[in-house]
Structures are given as C-alpha cells and as structure tokens.
N, C-alpha and C. Protein backbone atom coordinates (compact mmCIF):
# COMPACT_ATOMS: atom_id res chain seq x y z
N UNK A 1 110.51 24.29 25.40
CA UNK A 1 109.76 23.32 24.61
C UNK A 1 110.64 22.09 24.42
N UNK A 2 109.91 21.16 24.26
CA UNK A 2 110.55 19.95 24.25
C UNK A 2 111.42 19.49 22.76
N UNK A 3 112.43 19.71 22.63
CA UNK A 3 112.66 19.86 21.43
C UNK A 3 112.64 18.10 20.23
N UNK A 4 112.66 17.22 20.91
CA UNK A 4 111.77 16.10 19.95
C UNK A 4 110.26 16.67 19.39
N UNK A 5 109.43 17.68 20.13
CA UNK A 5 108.02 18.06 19.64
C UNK A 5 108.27 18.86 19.07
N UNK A 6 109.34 19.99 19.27
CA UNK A 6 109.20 20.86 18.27
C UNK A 6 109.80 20.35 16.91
N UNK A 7 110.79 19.28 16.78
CA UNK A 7 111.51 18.86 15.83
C UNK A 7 110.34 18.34 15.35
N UNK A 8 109.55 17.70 15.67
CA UNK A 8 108.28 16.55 15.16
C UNK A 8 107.17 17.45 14.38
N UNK A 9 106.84 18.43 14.79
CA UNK A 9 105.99 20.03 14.60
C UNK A 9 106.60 20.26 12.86
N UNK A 10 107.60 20.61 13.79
CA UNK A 10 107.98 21.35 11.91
C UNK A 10 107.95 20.77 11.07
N UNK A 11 108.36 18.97 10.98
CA UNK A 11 108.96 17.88 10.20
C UNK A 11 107.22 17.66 9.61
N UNK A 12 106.42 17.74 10.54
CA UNK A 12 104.86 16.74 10.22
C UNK A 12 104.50 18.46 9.12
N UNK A 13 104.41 19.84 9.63
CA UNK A 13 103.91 20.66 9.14
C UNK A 13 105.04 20.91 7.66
N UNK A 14 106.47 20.81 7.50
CA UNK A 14 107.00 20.68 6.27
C UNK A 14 106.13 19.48 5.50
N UNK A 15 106.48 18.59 6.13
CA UNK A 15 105.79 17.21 4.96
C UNK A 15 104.13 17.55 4.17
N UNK A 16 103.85 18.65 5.05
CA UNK A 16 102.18 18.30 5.06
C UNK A 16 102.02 19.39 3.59
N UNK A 17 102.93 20.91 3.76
CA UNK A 17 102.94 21.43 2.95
C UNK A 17 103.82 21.02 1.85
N UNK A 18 104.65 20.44 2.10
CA UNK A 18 105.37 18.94 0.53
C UNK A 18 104.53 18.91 -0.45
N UNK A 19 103.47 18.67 0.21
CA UNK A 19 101.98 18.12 -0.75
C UNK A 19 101.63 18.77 -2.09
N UNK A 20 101.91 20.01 -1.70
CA UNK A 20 101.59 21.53 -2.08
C UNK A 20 102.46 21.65 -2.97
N UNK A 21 103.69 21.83 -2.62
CA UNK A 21 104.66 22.18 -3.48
C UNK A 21 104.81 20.83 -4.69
N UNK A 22 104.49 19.38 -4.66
CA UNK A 22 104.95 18.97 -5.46
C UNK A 22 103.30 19.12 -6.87
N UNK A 23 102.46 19.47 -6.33
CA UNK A 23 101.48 20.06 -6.62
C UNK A 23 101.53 21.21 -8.03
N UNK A 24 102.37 21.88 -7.09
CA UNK A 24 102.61 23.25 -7.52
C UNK A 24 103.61 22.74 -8.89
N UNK A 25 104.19 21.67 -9.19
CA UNK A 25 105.04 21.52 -10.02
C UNK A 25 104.42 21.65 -10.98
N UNK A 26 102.98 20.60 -11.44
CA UNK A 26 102.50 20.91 -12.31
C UNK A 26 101.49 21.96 -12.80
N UNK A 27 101.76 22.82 -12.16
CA UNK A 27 101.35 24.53 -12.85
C UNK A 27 102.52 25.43 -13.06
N UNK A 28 102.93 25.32 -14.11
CA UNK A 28 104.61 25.83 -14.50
C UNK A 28 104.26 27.39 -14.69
N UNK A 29 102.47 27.54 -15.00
CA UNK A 29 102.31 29.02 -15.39
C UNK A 29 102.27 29.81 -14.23
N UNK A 30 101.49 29.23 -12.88
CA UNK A 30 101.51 29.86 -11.74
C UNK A 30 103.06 30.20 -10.92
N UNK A 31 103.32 30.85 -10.21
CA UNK A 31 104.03 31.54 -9.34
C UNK A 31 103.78 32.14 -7.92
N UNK A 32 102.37 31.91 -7.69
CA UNK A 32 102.06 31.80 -6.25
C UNK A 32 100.84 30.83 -6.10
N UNK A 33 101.19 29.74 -4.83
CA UNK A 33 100.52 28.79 -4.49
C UNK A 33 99.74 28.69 -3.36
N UNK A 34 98.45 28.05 -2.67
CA UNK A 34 98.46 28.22 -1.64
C UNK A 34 97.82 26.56 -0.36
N UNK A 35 97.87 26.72 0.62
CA UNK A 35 98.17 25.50 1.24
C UNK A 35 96.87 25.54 1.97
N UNK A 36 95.78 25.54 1.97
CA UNK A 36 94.65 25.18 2.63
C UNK A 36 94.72 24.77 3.99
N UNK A 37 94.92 24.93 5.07
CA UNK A 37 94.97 23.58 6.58
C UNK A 37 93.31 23.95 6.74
N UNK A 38 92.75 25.03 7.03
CA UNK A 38 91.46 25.03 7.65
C UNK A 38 90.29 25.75 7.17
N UNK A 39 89.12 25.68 7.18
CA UNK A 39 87.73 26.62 6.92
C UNK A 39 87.14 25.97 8.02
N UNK A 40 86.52 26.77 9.09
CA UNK A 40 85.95 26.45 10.54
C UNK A 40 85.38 27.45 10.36
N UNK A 41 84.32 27.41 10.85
CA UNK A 41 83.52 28.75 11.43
C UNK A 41 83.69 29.87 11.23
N UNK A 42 83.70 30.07 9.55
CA UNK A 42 84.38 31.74 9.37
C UNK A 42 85.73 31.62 9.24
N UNK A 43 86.55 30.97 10.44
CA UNK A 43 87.77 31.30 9.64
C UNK A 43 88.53 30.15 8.92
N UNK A 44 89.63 31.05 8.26
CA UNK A 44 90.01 29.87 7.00
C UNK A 44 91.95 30.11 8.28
N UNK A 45 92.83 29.30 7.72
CA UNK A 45 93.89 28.79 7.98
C UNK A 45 94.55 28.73 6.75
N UNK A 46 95.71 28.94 6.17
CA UNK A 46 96.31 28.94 4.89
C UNK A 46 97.68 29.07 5.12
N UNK A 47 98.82 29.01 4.22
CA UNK A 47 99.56 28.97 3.50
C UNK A 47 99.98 29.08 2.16
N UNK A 48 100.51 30.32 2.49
CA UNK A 48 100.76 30.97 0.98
C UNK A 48 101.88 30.84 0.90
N UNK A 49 102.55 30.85 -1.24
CA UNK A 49 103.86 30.77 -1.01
C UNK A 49 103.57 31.33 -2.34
N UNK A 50 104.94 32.83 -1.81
CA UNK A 50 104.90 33.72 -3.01
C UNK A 50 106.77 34.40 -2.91
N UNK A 51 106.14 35.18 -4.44
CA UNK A 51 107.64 35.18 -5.25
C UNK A 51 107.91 36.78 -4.36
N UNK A 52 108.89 37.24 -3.76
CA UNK A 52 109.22 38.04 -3.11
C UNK A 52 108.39 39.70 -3.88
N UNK A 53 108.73 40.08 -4.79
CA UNK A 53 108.16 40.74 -5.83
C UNK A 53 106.98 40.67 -5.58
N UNK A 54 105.82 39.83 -5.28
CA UNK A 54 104.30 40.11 -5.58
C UNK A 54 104.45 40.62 -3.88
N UNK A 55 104.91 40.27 -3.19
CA UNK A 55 104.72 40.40 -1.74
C UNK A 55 105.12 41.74 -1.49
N UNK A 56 105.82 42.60 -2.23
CA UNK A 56 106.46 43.49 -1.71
C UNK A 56 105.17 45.03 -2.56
N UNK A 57 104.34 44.21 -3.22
CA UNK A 57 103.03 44.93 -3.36
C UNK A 57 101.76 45.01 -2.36
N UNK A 58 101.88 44.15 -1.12
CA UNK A 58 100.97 44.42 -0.24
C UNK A 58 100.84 45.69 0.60
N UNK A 59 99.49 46.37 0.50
CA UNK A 59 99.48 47.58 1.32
C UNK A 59 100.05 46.87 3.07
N UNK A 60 100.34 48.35 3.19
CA UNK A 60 100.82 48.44 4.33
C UNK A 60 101.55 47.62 5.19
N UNK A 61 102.87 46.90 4.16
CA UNK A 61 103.73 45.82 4.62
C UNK A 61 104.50 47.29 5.10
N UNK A 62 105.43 46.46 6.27
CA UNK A 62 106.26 47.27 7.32
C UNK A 62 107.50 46.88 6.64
N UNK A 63 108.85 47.70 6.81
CA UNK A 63 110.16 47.60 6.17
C UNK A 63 110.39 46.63 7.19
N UNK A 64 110.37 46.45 8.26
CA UNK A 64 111.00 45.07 9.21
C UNK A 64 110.34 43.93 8.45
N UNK A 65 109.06 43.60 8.43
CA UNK A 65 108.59 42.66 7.20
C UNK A 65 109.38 42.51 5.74
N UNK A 66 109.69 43.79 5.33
CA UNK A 66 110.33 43.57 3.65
C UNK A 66 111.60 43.27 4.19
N UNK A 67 112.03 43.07 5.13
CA UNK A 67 113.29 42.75 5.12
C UNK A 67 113.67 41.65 5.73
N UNK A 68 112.76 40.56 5.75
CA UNK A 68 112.92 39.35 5.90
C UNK A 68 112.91 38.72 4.79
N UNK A 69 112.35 39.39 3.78
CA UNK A 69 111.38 38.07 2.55
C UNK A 69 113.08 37.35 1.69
N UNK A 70 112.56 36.81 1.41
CA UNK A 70 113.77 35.90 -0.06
C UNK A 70 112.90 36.41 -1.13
N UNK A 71 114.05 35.59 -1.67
CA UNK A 71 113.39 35.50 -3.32
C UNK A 71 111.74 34.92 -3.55
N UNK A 72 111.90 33.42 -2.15
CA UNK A 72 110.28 32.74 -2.26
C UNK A 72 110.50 32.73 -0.55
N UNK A 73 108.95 32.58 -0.72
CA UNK A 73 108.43 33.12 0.52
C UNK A 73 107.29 32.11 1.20
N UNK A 74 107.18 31.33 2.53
CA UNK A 74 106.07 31.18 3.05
C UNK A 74 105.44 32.29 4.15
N UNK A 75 103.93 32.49 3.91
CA UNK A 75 103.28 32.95 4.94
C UNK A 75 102.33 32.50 5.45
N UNK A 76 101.73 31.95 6.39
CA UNK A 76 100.99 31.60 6.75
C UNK A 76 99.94 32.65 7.52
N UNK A 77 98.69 32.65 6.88
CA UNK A 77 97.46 33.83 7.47
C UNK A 77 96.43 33.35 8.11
N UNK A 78 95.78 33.59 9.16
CA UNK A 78 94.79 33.42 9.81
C UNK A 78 93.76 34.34 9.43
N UNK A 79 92.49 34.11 9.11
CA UNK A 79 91.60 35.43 8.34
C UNK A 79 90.09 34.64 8.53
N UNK A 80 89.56 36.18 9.06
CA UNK A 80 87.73 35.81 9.33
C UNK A 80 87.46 36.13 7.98
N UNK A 81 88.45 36.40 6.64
CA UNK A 81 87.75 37.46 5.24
C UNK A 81 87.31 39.17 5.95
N UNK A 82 86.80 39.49 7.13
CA UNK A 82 85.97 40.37 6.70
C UNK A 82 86.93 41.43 8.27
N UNK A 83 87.20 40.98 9.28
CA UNK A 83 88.27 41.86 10.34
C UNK A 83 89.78 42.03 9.85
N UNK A 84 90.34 41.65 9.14
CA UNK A 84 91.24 41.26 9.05
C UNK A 84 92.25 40.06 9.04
N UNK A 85 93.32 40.22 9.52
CA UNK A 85 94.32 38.87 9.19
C UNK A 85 95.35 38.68 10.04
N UNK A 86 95.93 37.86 10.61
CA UNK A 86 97.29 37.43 11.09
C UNK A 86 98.00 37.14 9.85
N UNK A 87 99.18 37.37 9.77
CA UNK A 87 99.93 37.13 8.64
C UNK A 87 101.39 36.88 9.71
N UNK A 88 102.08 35.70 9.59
CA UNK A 88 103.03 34.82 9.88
C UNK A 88 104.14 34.88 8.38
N UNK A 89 105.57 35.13 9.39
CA UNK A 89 106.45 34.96 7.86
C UNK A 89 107.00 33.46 8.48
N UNK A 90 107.03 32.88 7.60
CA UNK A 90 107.22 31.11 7.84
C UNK A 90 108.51 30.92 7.51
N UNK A 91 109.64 31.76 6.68
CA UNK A 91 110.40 30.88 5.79
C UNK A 91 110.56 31.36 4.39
N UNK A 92 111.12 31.45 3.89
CA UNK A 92 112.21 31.54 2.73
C UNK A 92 113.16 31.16 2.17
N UNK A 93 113.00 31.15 0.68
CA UNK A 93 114.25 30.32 0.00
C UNK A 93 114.55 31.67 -1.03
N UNK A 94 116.00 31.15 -1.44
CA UNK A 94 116.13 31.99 -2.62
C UNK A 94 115.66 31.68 -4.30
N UNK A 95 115.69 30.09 -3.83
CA UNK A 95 115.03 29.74 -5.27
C UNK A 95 113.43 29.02 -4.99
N UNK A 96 112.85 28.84 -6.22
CA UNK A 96 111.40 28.39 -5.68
C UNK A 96 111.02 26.86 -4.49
N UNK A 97 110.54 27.07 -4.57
CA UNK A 97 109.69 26.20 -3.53
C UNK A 97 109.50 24.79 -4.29
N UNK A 98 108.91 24.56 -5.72
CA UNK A 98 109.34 23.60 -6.74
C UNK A 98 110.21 22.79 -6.55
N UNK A 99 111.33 23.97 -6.59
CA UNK A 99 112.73 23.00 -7.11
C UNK A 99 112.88 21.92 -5.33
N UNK A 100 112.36 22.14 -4.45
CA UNK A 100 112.83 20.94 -3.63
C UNK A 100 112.46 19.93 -3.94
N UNK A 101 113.35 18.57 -3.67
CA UNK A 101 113.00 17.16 -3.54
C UNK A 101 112.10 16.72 -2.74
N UNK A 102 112.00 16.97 -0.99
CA UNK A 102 111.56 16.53 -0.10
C UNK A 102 110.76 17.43 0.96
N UNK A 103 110.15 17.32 1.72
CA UNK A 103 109.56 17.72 3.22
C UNK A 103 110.62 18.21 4.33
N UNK A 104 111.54 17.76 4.05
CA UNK A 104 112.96 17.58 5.21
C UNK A 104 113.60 18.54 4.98
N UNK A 105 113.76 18.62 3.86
CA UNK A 105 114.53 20.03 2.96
C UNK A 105 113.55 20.89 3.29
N UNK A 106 112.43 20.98 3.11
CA UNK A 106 111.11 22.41 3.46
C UNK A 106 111.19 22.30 5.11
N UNK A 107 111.08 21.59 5.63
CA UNK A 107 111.57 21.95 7.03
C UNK A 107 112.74 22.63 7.49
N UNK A 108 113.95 22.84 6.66
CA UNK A 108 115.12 22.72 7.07
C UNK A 108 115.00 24.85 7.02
N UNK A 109 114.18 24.96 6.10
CA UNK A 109 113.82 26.68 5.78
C UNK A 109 113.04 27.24 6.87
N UNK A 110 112.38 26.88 7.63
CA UNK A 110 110.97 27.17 8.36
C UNK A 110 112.07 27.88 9.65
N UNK A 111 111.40 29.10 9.90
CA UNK A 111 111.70 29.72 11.42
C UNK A 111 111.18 28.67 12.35
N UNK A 112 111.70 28.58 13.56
CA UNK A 112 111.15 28.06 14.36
C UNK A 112 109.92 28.86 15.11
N UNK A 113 110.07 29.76 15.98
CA UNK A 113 109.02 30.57 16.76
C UNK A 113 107.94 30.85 15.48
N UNK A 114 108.27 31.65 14.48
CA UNK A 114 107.05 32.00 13.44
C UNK A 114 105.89 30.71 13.49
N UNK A 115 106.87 29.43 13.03
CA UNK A 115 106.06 28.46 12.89
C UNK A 115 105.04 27.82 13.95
N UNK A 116 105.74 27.83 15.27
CA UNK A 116 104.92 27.39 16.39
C UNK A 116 103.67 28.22 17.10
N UNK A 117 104.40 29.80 16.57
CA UNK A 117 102.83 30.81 16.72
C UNK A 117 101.77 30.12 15.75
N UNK A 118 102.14 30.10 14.52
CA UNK A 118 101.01 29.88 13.33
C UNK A 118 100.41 29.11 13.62
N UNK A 119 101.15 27.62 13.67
CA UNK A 119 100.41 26.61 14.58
C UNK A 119 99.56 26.30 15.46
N UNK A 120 99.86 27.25 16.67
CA UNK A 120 98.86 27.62 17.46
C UNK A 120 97.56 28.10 17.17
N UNK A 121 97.91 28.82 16.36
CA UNK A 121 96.74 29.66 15.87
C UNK A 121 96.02 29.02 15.11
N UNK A 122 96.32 28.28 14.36
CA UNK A 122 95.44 27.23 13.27
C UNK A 122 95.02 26.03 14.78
N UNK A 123 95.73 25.17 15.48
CA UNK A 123 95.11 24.24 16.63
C UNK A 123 93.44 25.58 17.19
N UNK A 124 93.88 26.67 17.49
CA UNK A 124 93.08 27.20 18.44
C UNK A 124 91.80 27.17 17.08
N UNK A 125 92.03 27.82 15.68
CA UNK A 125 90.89 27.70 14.42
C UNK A 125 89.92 26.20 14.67
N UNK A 126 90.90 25.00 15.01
CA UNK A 126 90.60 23.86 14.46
C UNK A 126 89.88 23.20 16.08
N UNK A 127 89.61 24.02 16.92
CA UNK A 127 89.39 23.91 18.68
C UNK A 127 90.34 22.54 19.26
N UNK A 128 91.76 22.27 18.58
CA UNK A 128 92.62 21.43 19.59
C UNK A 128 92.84 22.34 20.33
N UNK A 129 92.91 21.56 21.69
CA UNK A 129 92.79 22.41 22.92
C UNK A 129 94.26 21.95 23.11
N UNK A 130 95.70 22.06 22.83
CA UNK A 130 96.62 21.60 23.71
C UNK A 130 97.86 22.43 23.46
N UNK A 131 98.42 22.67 24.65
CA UNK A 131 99.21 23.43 24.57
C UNK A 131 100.94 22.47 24.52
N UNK A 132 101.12 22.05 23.10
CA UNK A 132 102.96 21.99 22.76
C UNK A 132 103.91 22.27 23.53
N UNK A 133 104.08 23.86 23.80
CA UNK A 133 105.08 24.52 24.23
C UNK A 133 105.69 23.77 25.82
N UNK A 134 104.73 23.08 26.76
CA UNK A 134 104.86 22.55 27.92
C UNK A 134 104.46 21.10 28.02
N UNK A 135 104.47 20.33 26.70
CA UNK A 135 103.76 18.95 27.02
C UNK A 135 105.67 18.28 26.51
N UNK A 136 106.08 17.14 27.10
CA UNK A 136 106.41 16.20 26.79
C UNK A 136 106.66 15.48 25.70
N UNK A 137 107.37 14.49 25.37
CA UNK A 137 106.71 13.92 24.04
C UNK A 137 106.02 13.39 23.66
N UNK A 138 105.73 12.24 24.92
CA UNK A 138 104.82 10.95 25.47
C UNK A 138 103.77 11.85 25.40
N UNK A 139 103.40 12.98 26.05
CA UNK A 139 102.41 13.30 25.95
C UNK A 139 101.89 13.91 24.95
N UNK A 140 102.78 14.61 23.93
CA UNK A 140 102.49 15.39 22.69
C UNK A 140 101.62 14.04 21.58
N UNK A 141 103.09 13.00 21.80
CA UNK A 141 102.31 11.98 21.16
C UNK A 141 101.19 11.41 20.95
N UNK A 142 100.29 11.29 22.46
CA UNK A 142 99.09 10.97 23.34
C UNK A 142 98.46 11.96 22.56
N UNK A 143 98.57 13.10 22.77
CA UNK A 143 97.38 14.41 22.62
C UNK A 143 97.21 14.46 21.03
N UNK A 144 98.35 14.15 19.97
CA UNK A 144 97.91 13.97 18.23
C UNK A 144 97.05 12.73 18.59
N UNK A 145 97.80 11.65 18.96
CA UNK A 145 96.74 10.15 18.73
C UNK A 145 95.69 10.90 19.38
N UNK A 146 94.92 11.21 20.18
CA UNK A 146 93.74 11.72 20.52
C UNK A 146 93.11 12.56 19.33
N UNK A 147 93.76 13.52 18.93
CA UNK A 147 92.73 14.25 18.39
C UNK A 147 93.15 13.66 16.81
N UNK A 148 93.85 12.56 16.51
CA UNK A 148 93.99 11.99 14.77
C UNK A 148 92.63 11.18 15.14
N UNK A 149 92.78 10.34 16.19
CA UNK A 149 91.62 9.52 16.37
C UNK A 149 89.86 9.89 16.25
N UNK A 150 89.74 11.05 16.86
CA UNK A 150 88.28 11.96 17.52
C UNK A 150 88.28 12.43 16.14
N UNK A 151 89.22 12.84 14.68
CA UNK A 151 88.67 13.43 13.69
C UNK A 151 88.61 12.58 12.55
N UNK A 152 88.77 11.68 12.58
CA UNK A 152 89.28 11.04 11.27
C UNK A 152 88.17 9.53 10.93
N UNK A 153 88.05 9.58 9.58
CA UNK A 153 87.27 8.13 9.48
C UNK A 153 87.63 7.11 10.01
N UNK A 154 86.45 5.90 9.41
CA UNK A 154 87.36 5.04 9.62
C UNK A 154 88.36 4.59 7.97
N UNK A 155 87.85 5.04 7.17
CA UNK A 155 88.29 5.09 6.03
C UNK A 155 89.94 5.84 5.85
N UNK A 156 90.41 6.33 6.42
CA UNK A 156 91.60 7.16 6.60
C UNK A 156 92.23 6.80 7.45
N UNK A 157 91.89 6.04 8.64
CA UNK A 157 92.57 5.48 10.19
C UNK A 157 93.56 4.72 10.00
N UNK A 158 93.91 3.88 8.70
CA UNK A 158 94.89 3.05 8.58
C UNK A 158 95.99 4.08 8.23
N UNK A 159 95.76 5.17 7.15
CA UNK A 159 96.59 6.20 6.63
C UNK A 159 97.26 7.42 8.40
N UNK A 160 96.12 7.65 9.20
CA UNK A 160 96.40 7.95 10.19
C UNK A 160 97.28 7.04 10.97
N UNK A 161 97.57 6.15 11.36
CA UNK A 161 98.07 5.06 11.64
C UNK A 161 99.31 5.28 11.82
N UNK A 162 100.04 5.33 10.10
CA UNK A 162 101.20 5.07 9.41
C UNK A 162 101.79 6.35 9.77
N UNK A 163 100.61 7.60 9.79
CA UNK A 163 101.66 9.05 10.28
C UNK A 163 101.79 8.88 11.70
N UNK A 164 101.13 8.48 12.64
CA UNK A 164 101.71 8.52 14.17
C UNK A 164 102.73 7.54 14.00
N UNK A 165 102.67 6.32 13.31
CA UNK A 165 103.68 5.20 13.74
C UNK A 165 105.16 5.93 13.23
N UNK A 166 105.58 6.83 12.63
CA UNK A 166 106.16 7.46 11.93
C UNK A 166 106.51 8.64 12.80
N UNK A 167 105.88 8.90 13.86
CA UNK A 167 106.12 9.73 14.63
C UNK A 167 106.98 9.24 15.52
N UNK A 168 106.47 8.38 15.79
CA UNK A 168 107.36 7.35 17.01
C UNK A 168 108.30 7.12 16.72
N UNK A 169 108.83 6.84 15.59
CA UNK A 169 110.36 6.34 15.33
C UNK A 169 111.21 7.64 15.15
C-alpha cells in the first residue's frame, strides 16, 4: 500500500472520529460513546469507544480479543442488527479518549491493518467501489474527489473543498 494513502486513511478517519470524542467531553456522566459513519440499506457502520471493563462483559469475546483491549478501547462494527456483526479492534489507550487534544494524537493509537479492514468494509456499506490497498496517491486522491463530489451538496462543497485541499498538502 502506498503509504502517503495509508498515512492520509488513518489521519482523515482519526480527525473524523475527533468529532466524537470532543463531543463526548460534554457528557462527563457517560463512559461509552459511539461514532455513527453509516445506515445504508440495513446496515449501519459505527464506532464504538468503550471502557475496557464493559467490553470484557460481551458474550462470547475470545481471550486473544481480551487481550488486546486497554483501559479505552475503539471498535469499529459492521451490523445488519439481525445476522450478526463484524467487530474490528481499532485501538487503545490507557487513559480515556476525552483527555486527547487532537485527531493526530487519535491517529497515532489506531492499528494499521484493523483500520484499513474496517474501512473497507464501511466503503463496500457505503457502495465506494475502490480499492486503496493498490491505488497510488494521485489516484487515491482522484477516487475521494470523485466520490466527495457524486455525494455531497452543493451546500457542503466549499467545506468538502477545504478537506481534499488539506489532503494535498
């Protein structure tokens, strides 16, 4: 993989869940949050971020699973609600997810491979047809401006804009 796209991947998907976490600041009572990317056709796309402790109450978690988690935890799930789920371990900190400043810093936690499966899997939810792992940058670049362009208002296009131009540099 081209590693400017994969660097660009994680950096755009940290920033995006940033959102979330600075979000999450003002609910001091909550302790697990979650990150919305998709609802398509049945299935939903998410990001969860939980305190190691609630996670270690899910049926039929595997000890290779419990023995990744931190203290805080991203997962990212793919789910029709009603077959089941993909469940992705994204990342871990030892302290909350809150206490970061930035996107850069939440990138700096993220597995690489975990993240680029999940990804996939949410592009394939969302029908981007393109495959990362073998494109370029020029072309990675090309293939977001394509599909920021084909989804987005025109009301948002200037805001779209500012995240590709931001890509480029």
């Amino acid at each position: 993989m081209d590693q400017k796209v994969a660097d660009e991947l994680k950096l755009a998907f940290a920033l995006d869940l940033y959102e979330t976490v600075k979000a999450a600041r003002r609910n001091r009572d909550e302790h697990v949050f979650r990150h919305t990317m998709a609802e398509e056709g049945g299935q939903m796309v998410f990001v969860g971020m939980y305190p190691k402790k609630d996670l270690l109450e899910f049926p039929d978690m595997t000890e290779e699973f419990a023995a990744r988690l931190m203290n805080f935890n991203l997962l990212g799930v793919v789910t029709d609600g009603r077959s089941g789920l993909d469940m992705f371990f994204l990342g871990g900190l030892n302290k909350p997810f809150t206490a970061m400043n930035n996107g850069r810093d939440l990138a700096k936690c993220l597995g690489d491979e975990p993240v680029y499966a999940f990804l996939e899997a949410y592009f394939k939810v969302k029908g981007v047809m393109m495959d990362f792992r073998i494109m370029t940058y020029d072309e990675f670049v090309k293939a977001v401006e394509g599909e920021v362009f084909k989804n987005t208002s025109f009301a948002r296009m200037s805001e779209a804009q500012e995240l590709l131009s931001t890509l480029e540099n």
